[in-house]
Protein backbone atom coordinates (compact mmCIF):
# COMPACT_ATOMS: atom_id res chain seq x y z
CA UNK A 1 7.12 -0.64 -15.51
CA UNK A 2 3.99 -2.72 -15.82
CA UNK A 3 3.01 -5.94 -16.53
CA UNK A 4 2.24 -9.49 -14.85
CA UNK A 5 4.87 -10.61 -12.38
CA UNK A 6 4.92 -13.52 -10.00
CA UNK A 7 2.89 -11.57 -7.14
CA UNK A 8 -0.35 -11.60 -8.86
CA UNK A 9 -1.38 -8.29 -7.37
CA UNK A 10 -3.97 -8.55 -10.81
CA UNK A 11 -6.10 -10.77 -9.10
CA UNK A 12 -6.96 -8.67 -5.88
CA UNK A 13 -10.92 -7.24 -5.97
CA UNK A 14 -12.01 -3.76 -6.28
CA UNK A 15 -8.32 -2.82 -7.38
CA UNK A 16 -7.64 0.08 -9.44
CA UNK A 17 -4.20 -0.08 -9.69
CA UNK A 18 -0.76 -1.09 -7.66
CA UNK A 19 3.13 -0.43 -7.03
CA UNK A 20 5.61 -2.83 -6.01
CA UNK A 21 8.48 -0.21 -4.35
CA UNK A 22 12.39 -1.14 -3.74
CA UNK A 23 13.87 -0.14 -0.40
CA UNK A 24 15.70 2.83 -2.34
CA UNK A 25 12.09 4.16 -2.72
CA UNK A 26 12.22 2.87 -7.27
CA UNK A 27 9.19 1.47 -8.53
CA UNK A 28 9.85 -1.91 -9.68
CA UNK A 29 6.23 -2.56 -11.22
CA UNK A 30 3.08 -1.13 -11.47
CA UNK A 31 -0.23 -1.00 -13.10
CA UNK A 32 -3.65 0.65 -13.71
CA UNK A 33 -4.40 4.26 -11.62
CA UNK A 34 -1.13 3.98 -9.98
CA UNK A 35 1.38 3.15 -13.48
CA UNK A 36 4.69 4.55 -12.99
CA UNK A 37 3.70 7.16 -10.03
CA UNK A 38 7.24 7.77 -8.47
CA UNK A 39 5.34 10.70 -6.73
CA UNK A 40 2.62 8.93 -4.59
CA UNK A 41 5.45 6.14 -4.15
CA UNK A 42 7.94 8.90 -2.67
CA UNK A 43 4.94 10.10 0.01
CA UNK A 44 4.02 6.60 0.53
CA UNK A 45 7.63 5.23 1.38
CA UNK A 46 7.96 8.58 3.80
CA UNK A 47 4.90 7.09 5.94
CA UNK A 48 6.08 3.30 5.86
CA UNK A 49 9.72 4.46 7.22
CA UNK A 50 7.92 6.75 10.16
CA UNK A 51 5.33 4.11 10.66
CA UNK A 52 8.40 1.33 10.97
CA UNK A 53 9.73 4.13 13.49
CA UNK A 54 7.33 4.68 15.99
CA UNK A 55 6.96 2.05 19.28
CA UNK A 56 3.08 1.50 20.47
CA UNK A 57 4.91 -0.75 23.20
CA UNK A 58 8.43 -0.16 24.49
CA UNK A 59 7.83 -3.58 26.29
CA UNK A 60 7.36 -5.66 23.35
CA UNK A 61 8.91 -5.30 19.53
CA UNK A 62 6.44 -5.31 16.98
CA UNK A 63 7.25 -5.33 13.00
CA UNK A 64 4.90 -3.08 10.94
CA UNK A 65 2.73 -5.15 9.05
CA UNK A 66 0.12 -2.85 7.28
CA UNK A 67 -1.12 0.49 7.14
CA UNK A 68 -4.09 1.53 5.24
CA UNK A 69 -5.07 4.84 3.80
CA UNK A 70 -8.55 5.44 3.22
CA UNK A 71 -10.35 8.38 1.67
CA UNK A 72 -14.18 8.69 0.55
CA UNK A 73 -13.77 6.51 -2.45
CA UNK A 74 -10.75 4.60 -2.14
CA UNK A 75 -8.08 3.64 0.14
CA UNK A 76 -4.31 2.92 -0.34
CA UNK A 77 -3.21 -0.57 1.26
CA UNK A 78 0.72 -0.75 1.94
CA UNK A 79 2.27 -3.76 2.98
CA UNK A 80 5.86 -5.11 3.52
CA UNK A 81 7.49 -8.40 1.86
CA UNK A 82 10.84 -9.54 1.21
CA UNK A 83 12.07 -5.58 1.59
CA UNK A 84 9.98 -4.96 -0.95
CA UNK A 85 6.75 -2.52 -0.31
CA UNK A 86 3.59 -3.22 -2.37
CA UNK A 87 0.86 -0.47 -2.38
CA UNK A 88 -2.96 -1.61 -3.85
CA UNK A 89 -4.95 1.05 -5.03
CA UNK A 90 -8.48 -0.43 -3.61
CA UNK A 91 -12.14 1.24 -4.36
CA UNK A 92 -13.56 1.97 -0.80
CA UNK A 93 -17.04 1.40 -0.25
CA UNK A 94 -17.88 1.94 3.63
CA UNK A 95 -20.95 0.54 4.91
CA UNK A 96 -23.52 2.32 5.74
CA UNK A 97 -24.52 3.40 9.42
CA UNK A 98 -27.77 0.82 9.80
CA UNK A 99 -30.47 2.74 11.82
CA UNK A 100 -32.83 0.79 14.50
């Protein structure tokens, strides 16, 4: 399930790949390092319905809006849209410490 599609996740930088996930957890599109990986969509849509779950402040409702995954050379960025769940497979490249 690949190709272009009206949410030009193409044209975001340092990508190496993306899913666009259904609510029932299906991959409706996807391309590059992450084509047709019902696997890593399956873990992924586990952490976006316990993120969705948890309440920083009992006070005041919040709506999950993004959660990030980062490892030494890339990161994962999830986000929410029209109950649809697009993941961005994003080369990481964290600055270095600068020394006085």
């Amino acid at each position: 399930m690949s190709g272009p599609g009206p949410h030009n996740l193409d044209r975001v930088p340092d990508q190496d790949g993306y899913l666009i996930i259904n609510g029932d957890g299906a991959v409706m599109a996807s391309s590059g390092d992450l084509e047709n990986d019902e696997r890593l969509a399956g873990i992924l849509m586990n952490m976006v319905r316990l993120a969705s779950r948890i309440k920083i402040n009992p006070d005041k409702p919040e709506t999950f809006k993004r959660l990030s995954v980062i490892f030494d050379d890339f990161m994962y960025v999830v986000t929410i849209s029209s109950s649809k769940v697009y993941v961005s497979k994003r080369r990481h490249n964290p600055r270095e410490a600068v020394m006085a």
